[in-house]
C-alpha atoms as a PDB file:
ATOM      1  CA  UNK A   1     -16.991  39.380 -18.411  1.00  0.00           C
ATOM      2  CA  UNK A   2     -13.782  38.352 -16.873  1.00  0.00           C
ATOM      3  CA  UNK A   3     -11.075  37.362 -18.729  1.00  0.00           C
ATOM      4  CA  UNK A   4     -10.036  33.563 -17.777  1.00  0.00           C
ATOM      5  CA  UNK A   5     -11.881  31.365 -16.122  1.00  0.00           C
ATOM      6  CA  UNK A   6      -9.712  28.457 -14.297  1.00  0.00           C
ATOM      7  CA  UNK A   7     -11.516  25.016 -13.548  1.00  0.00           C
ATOM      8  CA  UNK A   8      -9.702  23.097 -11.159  1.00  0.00           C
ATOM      9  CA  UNK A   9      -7.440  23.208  -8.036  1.00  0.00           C
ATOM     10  CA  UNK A  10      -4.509  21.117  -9.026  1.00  0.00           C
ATOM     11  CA  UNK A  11      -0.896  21.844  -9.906  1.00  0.00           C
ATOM     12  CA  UNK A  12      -1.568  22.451 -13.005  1.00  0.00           C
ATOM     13  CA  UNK A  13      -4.908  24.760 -12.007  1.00  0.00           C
ATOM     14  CA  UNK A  14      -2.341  26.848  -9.359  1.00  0.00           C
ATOM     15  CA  UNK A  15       0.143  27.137 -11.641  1.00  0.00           C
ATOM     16  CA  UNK A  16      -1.501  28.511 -14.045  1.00  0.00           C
ATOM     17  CA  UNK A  17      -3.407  30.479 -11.491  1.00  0.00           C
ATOM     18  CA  UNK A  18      -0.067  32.597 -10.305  1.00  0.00           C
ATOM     19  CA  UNK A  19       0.600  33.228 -14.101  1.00  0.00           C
ATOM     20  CA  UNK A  20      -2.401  34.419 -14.162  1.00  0.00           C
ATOM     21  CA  UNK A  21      -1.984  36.510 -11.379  1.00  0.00           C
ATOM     22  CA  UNK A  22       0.905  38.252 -12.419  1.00  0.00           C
ATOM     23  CA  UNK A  23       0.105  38.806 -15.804  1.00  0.00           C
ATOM     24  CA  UNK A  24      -3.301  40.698 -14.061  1.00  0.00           C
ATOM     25  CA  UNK A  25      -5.543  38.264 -16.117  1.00  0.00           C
ATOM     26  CA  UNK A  26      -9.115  38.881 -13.994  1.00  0.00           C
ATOM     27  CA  UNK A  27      -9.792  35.048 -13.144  1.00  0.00           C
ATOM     28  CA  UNK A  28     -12.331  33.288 -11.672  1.00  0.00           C
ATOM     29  CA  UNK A  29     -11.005  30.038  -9.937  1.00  0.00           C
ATOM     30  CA  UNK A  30     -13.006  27.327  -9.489  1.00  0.00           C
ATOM     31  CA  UNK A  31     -12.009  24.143  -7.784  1.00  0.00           C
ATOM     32  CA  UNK A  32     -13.850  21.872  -5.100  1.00  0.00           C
ATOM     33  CA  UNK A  33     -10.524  22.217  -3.483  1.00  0.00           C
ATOM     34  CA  UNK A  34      -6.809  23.047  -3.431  1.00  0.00           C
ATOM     35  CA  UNK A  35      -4.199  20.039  -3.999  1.00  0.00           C
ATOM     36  CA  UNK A  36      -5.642  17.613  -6.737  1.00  0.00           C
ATOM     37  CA  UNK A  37      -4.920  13.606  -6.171  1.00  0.00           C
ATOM     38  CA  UNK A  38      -1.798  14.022  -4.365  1.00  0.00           C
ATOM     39  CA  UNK A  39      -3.621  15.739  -1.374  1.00  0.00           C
ATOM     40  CA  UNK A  40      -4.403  12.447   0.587  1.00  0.00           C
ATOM     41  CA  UNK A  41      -0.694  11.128  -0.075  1.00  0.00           C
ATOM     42  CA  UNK A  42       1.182  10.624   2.531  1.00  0.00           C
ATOM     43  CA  UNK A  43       4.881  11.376   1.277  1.00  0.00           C
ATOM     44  CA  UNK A  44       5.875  13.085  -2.304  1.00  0.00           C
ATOM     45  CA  UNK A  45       9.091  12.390  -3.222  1.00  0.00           C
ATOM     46  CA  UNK A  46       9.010  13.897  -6.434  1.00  0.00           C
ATOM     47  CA  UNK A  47       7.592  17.589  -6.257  1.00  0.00           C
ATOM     48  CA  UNK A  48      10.858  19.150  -7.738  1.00  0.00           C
ATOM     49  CA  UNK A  49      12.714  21.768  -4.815  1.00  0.00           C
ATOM     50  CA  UNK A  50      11.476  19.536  -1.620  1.00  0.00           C
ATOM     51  CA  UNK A  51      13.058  16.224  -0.424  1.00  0.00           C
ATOM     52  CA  UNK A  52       9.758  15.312   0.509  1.00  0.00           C
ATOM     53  CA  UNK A  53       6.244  16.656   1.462  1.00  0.00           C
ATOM     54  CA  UNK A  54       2.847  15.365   2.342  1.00  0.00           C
ATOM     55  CA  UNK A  55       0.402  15.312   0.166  1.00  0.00           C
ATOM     56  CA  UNK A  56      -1.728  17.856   2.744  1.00  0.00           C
ATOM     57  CA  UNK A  57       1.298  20.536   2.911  1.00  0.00           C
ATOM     58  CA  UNK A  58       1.624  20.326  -0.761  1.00  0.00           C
ATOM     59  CA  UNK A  59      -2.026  21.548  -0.743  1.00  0.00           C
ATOM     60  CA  UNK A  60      -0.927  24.376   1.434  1.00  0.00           C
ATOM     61  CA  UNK A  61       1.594  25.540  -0.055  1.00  0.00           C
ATOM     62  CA  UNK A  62      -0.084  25.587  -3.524  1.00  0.00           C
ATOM     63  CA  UNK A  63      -3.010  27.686  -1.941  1.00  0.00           C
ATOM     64  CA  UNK A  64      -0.272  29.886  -0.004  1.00  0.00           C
ATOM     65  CA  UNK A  65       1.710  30.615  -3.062  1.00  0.00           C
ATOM     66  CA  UNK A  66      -1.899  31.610  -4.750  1.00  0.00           C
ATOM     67  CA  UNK A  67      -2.927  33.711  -2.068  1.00  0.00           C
ATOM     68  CA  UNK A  68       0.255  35.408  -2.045  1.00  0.00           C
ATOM     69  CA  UNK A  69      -0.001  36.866  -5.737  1.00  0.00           C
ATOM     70  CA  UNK A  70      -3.851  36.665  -6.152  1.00  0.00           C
ATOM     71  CA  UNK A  71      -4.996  40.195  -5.252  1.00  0.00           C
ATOM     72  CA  UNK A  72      -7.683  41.869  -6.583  1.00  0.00           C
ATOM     73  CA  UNK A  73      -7.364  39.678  -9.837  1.00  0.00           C
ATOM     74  CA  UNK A  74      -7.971  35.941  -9.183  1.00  0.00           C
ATOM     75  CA  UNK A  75     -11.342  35.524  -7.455  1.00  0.00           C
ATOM     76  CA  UNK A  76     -11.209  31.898  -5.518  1.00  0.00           C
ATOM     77  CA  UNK A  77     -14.418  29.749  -5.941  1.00  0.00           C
ATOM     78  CA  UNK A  78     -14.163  26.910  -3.538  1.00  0.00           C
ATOM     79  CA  UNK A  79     -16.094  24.195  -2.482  1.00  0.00           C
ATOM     80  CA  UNK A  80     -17.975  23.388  -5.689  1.00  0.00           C
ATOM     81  CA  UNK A  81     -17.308  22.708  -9.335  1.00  0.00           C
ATOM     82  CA  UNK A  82     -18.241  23.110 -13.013  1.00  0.00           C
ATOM     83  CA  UNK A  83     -21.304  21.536 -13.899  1.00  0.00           C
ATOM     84  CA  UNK A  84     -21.905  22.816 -17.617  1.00  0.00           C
ATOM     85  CA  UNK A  85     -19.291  24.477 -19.909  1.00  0.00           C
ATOM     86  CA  UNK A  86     -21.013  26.360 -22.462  1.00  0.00           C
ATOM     87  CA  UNK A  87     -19.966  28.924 -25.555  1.00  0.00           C
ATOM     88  CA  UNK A  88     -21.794  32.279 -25.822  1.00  0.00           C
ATOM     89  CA  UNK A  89     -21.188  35.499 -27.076  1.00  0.00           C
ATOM     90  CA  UNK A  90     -17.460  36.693 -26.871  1.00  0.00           C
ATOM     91  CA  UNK A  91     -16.861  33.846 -24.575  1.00  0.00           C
ATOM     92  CA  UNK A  92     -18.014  30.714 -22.363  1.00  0.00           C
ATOM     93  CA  UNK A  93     -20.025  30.423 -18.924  1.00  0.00           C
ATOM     94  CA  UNK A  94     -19.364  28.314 -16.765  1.00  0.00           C
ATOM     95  CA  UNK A  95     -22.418  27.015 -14.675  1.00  0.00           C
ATOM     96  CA  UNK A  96     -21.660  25.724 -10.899  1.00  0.00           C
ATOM     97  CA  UNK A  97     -23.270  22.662  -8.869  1.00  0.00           C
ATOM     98  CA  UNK A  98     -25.151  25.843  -7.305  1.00  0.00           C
ATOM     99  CA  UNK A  99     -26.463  26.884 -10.164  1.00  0.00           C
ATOM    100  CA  UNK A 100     -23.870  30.054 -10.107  1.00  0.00           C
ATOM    101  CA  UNK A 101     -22.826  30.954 -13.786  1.00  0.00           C
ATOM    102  CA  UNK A 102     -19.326  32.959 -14.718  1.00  0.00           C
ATOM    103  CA  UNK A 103     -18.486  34.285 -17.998  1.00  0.00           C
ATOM    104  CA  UNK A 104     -14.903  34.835 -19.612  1.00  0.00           C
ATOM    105  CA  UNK A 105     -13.464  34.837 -22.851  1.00  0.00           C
ATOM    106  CA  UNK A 106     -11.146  32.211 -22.380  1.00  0.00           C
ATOM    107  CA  UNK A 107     -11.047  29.086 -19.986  1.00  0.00           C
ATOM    108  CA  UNK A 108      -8.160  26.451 -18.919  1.00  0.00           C
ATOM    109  CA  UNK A 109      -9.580  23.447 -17.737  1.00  0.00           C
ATOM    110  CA  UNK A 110      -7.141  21.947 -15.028  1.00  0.00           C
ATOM    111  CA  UNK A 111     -10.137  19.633 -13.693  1.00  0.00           C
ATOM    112  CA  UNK A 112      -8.128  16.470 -13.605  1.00  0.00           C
ATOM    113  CA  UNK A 113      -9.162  12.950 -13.347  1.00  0.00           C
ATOM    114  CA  UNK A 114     -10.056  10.645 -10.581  1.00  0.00           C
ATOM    115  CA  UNK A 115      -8.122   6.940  -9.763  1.00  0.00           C
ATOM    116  CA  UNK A 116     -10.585   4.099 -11.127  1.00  0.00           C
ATOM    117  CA  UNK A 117     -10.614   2.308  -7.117  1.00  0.00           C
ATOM    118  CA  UNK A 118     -10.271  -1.115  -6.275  1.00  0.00           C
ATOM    119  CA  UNK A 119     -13.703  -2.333  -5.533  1.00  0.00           C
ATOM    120  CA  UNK A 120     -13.086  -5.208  -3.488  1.00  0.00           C
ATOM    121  CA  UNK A 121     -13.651  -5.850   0.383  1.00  0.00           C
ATOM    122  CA  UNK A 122     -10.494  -3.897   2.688  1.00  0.00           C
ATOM    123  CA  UNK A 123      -9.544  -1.925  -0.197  1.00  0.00           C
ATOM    124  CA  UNK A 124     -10.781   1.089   1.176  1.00  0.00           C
ATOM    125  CA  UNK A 125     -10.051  -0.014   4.580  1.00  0.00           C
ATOM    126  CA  UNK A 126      -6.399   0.025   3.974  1.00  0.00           C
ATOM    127  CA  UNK A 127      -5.982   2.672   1.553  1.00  0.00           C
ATOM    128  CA  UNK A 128      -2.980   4.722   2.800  1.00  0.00           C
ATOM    129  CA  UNK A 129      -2.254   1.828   4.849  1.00  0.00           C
ATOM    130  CA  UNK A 130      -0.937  -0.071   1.653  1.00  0.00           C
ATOM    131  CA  UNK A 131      -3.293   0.425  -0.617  1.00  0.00           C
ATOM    132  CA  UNK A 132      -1.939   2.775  -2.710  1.00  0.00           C
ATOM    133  CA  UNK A 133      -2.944   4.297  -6.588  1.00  0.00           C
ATOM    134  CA  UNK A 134       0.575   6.453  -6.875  1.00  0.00           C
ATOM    135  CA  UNK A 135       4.224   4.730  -7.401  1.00  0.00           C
ATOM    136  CA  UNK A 136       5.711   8.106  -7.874  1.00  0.00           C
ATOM    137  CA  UNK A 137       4.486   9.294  -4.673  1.00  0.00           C
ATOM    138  CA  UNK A 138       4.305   6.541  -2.267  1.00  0.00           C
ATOM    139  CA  UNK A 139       6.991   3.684  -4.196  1.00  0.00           C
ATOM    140  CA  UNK A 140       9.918   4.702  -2.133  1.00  0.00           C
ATOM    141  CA  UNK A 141       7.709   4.165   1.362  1.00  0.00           C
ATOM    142  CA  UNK A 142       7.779   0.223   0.562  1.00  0.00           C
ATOM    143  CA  UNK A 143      11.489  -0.550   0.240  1.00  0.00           C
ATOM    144  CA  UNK A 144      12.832  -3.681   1.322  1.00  0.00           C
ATOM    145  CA  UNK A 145       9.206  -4.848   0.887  1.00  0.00           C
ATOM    146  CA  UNK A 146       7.033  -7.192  -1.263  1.00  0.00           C
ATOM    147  CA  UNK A 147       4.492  -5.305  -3.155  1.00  0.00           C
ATOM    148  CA  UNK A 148       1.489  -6.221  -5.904  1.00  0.00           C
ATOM    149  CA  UNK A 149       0.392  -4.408  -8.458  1.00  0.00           C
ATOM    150  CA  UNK A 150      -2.798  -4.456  -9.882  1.00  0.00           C
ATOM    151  CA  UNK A 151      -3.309  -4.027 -13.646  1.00  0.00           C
ATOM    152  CA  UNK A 152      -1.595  -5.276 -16.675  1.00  0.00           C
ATOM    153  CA  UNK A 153      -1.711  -2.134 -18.873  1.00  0.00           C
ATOM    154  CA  UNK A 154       1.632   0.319 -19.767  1.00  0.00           C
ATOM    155  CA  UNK A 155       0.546   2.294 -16.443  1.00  0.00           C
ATOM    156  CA  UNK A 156       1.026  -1.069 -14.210  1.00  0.00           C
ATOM    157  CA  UNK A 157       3.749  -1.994 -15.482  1.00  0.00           C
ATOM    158  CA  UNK A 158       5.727   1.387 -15.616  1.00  0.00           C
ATOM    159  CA  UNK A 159       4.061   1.331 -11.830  1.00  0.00           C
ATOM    160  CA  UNK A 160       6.209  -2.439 -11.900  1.00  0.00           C
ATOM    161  CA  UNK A 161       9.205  -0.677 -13.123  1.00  0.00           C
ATOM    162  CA  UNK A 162       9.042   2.393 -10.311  1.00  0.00           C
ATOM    163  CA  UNK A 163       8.688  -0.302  -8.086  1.00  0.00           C
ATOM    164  CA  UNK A 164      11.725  -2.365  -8.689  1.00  0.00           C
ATOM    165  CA  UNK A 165      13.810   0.149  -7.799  1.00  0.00           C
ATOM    166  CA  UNK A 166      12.898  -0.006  -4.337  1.00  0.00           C
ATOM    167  CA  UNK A 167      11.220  -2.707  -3.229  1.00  0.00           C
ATOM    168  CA  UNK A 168      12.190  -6.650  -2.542  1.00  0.00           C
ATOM    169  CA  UNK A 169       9.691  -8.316  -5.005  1.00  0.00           C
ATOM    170  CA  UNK A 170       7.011  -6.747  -7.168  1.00  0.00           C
ATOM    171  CA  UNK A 171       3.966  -8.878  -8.541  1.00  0.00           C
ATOM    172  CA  UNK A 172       1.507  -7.712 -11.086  1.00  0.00           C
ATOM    173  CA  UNK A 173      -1.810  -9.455 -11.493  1.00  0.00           C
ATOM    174  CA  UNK A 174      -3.575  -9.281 -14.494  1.00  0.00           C
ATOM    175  CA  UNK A 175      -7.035 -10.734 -15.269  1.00  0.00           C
ATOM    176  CA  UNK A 176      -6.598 -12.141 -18.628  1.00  0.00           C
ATOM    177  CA  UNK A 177      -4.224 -14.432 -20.237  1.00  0.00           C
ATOM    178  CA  UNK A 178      -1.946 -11.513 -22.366  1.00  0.00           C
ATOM    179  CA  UNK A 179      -0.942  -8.195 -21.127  1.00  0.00           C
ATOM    180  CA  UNK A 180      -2.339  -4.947 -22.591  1.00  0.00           C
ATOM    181  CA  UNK A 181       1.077  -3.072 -22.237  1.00  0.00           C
ATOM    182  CA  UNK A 182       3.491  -2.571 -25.143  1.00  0.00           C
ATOM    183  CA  UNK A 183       5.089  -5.946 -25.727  1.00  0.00           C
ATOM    184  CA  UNK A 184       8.354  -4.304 -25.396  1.00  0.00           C
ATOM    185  CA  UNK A 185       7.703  -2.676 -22.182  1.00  0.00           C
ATOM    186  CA  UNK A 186       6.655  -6.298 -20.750  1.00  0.00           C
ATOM    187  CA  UNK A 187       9.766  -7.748 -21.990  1.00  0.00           C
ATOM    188  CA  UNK A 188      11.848  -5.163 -20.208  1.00  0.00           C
ATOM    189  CA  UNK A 189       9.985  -5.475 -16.860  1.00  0.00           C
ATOM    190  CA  UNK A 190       9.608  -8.812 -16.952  1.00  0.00           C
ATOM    191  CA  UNK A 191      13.152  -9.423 -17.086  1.00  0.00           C
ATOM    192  CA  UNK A 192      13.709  -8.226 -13.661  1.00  0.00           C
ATOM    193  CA  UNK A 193      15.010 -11.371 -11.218  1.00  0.00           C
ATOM    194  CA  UNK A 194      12.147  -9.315  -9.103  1.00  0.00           C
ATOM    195  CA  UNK A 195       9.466  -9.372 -10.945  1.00  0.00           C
ATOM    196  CA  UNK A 196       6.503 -11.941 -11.067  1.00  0.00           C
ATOM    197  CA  UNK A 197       3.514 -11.870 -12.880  1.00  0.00           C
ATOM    198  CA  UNK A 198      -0.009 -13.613 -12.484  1.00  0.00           C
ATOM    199  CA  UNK A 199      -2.530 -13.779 -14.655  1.00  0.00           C
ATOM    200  CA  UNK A 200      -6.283 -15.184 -15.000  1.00  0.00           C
ATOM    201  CA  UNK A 201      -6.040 -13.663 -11.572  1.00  0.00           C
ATOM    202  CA  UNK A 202      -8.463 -10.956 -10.112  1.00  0.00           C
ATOM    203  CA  UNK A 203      -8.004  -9.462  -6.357  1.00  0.00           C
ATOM    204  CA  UNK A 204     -11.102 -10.600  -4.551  1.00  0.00           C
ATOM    205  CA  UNK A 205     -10.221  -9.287  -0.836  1.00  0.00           C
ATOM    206  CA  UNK A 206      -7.389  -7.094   0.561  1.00  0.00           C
ATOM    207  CA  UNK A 207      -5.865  -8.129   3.963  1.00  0.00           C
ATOM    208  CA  UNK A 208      -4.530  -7.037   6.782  1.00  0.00           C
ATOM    209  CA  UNK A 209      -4.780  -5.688  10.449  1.00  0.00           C
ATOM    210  CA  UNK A 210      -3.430  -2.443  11.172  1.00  0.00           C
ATOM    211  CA  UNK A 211      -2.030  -2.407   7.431  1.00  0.00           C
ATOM    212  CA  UNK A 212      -2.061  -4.523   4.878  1.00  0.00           C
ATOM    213  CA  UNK A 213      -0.468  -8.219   4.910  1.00  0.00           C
ATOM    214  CA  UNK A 214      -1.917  -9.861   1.892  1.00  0.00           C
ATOM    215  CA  UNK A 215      -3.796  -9.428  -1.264  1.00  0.00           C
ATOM    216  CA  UNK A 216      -7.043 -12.400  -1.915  1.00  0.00           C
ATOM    217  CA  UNK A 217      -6.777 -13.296  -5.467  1.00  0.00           C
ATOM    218  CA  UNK A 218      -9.170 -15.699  -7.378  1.00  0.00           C
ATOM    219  CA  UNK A 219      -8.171 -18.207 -10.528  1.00  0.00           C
ATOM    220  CA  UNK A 220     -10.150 -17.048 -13.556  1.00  0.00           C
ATOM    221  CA  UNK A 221     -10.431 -20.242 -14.833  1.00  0.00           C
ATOM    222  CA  UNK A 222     -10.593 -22.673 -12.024  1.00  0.00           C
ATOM    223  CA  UNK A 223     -12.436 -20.238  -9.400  1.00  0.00           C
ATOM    224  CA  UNK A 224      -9.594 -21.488  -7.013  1.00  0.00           C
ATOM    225  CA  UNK A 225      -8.486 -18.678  -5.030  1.00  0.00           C
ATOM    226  CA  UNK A 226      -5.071 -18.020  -3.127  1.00  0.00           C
ATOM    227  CA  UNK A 227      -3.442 -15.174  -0.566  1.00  0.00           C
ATOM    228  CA  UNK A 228      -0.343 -13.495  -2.146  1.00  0.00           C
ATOM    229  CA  UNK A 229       1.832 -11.891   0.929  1.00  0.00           C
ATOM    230  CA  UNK A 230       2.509  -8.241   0.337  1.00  0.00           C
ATOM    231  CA  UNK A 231       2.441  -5.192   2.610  1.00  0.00           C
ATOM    232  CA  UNK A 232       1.587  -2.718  -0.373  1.00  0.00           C
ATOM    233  CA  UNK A 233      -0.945  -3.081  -3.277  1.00  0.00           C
ATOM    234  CA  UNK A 234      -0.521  -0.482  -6.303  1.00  0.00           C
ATOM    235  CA  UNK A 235      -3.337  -0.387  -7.734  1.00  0.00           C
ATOM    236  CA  UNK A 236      -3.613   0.604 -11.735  1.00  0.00           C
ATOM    237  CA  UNK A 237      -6.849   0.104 -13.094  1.00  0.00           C
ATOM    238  CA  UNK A 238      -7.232   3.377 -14.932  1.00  0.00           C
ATOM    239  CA  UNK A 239      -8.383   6.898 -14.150  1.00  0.00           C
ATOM    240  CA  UNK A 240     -12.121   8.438 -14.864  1.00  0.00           C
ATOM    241  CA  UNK A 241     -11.466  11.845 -16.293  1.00  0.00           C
ATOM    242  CA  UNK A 242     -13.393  15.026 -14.650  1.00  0.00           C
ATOM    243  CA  UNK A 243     -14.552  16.108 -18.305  1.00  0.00           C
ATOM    244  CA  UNK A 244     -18.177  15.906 -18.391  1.00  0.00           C
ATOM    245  CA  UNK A 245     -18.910  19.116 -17.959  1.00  0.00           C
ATOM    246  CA  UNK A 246     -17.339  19.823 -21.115  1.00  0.00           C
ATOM    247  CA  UNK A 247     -18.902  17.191 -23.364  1.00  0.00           C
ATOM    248  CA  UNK A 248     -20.180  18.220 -26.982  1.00  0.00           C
ATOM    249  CA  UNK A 249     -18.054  21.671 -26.366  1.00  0.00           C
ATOM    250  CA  UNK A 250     -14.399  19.931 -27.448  1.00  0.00           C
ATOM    251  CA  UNK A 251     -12.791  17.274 -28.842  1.00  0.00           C
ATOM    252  CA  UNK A 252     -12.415  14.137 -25.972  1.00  0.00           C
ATOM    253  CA  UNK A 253     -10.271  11.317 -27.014  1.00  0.00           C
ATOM    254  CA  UNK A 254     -11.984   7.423 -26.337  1.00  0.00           C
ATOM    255  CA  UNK A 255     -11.812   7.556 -22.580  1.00  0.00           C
ATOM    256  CA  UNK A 256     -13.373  10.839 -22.285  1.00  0.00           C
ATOM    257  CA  UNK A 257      -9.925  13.225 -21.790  1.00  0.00           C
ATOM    258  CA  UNK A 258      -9.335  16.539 -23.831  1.00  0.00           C
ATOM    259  CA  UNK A 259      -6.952  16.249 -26.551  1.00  0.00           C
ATOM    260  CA  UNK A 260      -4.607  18.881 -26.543  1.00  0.00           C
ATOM    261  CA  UNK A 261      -1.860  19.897 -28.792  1.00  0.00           C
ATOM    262  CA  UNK A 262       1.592  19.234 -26.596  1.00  0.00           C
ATOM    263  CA  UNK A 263       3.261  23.240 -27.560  1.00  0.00           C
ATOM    264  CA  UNK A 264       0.530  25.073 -26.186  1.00  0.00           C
ATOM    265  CA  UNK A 265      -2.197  23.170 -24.334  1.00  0.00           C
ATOM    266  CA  UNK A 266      -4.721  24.327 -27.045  1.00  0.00           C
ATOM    267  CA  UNK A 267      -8.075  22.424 -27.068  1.00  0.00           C
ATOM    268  CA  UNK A 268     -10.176  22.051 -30.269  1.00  0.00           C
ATOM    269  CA  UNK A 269     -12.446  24.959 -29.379  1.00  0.00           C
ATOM    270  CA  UNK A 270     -10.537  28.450 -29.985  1.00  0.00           C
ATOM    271  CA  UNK A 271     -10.657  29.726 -26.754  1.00  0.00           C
ATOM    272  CA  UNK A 272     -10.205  26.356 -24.264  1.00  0.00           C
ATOM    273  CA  UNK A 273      -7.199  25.477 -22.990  1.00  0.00           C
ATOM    274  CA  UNK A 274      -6.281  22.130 -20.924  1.00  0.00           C
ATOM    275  CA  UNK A 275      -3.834  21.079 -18.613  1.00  0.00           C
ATOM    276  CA  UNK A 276      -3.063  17.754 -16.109  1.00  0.00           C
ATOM    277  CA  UNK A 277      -4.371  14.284 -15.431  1.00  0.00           C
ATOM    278  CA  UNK A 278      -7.615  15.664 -17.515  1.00  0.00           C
ATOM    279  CA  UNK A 279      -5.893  15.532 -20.601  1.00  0.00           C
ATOM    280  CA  UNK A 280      -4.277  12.716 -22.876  1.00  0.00           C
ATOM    281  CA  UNK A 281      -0.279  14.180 -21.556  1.00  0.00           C
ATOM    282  CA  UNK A 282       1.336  11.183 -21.955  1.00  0.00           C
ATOM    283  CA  UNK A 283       2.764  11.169 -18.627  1.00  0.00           C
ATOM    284  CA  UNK A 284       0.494  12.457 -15.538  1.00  0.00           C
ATOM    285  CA  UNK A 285       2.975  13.760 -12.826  1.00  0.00           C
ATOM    286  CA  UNK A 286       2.411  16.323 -10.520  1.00  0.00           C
ATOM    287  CA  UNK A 287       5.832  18.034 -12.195  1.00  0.00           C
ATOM    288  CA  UNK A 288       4.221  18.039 -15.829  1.00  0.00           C
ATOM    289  CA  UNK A 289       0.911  18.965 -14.745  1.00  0.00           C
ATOM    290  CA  UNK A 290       2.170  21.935 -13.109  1.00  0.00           C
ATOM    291  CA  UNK A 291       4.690  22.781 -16.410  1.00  0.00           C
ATOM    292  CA  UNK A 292       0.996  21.901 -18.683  1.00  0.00           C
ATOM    293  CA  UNK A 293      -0.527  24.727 -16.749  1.00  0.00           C
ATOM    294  CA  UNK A 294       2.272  27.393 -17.079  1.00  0.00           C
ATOM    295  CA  UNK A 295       2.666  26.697 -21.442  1.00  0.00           C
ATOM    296  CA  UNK A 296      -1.358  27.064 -20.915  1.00  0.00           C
ATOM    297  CA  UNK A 297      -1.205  30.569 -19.229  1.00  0.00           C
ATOM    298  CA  UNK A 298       1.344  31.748 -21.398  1.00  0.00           C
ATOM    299  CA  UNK A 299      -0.114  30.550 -24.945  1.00  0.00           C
ATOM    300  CA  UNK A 300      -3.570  31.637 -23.401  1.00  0.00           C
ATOM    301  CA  UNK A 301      -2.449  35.071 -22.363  1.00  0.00           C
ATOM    302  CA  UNK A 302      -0.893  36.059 -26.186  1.00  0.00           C
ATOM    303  CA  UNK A 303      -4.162  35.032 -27.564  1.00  0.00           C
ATOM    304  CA  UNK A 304      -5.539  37.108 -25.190  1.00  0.00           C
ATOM    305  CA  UNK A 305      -3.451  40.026 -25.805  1.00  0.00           C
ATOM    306  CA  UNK A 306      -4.292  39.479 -29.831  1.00  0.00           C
ATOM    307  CA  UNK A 307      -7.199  37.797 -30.732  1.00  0.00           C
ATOM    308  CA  UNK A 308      -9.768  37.506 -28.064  1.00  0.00           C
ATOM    309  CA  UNK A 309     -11.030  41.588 -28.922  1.00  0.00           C
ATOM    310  CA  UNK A 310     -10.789  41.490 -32.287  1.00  0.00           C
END
């Protein structure tokens, strides 16, 4: 039985990965693949000790940085993931999409969360080419510009708020008549001589040739539709947690993430661990994420060191 198994190849999964490492935890990682969300991004801004990197060389580094420290005590599963989480005897298994199982007294699930998409026509065309579902990563890339975003909960308009800072008008289009965000937060955002809201509006086409030009919007009401000119669309419609494999084993809050307590990443079940977008953090930044996973690791190891044998 090993003694950690790691699910997911994020920032917060490789951080807590080198911990792991170097505290000579043996660890079975598991991850479909090295990077997390941020991998297809084409500029981050934000990753703390770089100017800037793409979202590809932050996936390299990450894996270099694990490779470097792994040894004989992290074991790297790529190229599939967790499909069943279970509790046994002194421990959990963890069962693969290949039907692989691994056991280990404790686990740290780092599995993240994917970006609920914009399902409407030349959304996916344009993603990366102004369709975007990451302010912190990609805000700075529109400055000077006019930009939408979609959604009208706290997350758009803290997206709205990013935005301002850098780009020449920000819109937010919201579906229904009120805003789901904190009142407060709408009343600070809103005050910006830059920012414009529509509601009883829903995107209906995104536009564009080589990138994007426009964003189709339809009237709720009135079915009348209209073209708002942007060259990026931020799209915040919510994320889907990767959690399922985990279901009926922990606590999961309404929209299906692990609850954690903040000090020390501990999940209902004694023994579990969580850290990242997979959680309810408040705030899911590549930054945190990767600080989530290292309070893990180091909560995870003491209880190691003085419970899991007893």
């Amino acid at each position: 039985m090993k003694d950690l198994i790691i699910i997911g190849g994020g920032p917060a999964g490789v951080a807590a990965g080198v911990y792991a490492a170097r505290k000579y935890l043996q660890t079975e990682f598991i991850a479909e693949e090295i990077g997390g969300q941020s991998v297809v991004s084409e500029g981050i801004e934000n990753w703390i000790g770089l100017a800037k990197i793409s979202g590809a060389d932050l996936a390299k580094t990450l894996r270099a940085h694990l490779e470097v420290v792994m040894g004989d005590k992290i074991t790297l599963k790529l190229g599939t993931r967790v499909e069943k989480l279970a509790r046994i005897e002194g421990g959990f298994r963890a069962i693969t999409k290949g039907g692989e199982t691994v056991d280990a007294r404790a686990v740290l699930i780092a599995s993240g969360a994917s970006r609920r998409k914009l399902e409407v026509p030349g959304a996916q065309k344009f993603e990366h080419k102004g369709v975007t579902y990451c302010a912190s990563c990609d805000g700075p890339l529109f400055a000077g510009m006019d930009v939408a975003v979609v959604g009208g909960g706290n997350a758009g308009f803290e997206t709205a708020a990013q935005l301002l800072a850098y780009a020449k008008s920000v819109t937010l289009i919201h579906r229904h008549a009120t805003f789901k965000a904190d009142p407060i937060t709408v009343e600070r955002v809103c005050a910006h001589p830059h920012m414009h809201t529509i509601t009883h509006a829903e995107p209906t086409e995104v536009i564009g040739e080589q990138f994007v030009s426009g964003l189709r919007y339809r009237n709720t009401d009135t079915g009348e539709e209209a073209i708002l000119p942007v060259s990026g669309v931020f799209v915040e419609a919510g994320v889907i947690p990767s959690t399922e494999f985990a279901e009926g084993l922990l606590e999961l809050d309404a929209v299906k993430r692990v609850t954690v307590d903040p000090r020390t990443q501990r999940t209902s079940t004694e023994g579990i661990w969580a850290a990242g977008d997979c959680t309810d953090e408040l705030y899911h930044q590549n930054n945190i994420a990767a600080g989530d996973g290292v309070k893990a690791l180091e909560d995870l190891y003491l209880w190691l060191k003085t419970h899991a044998s007893t």
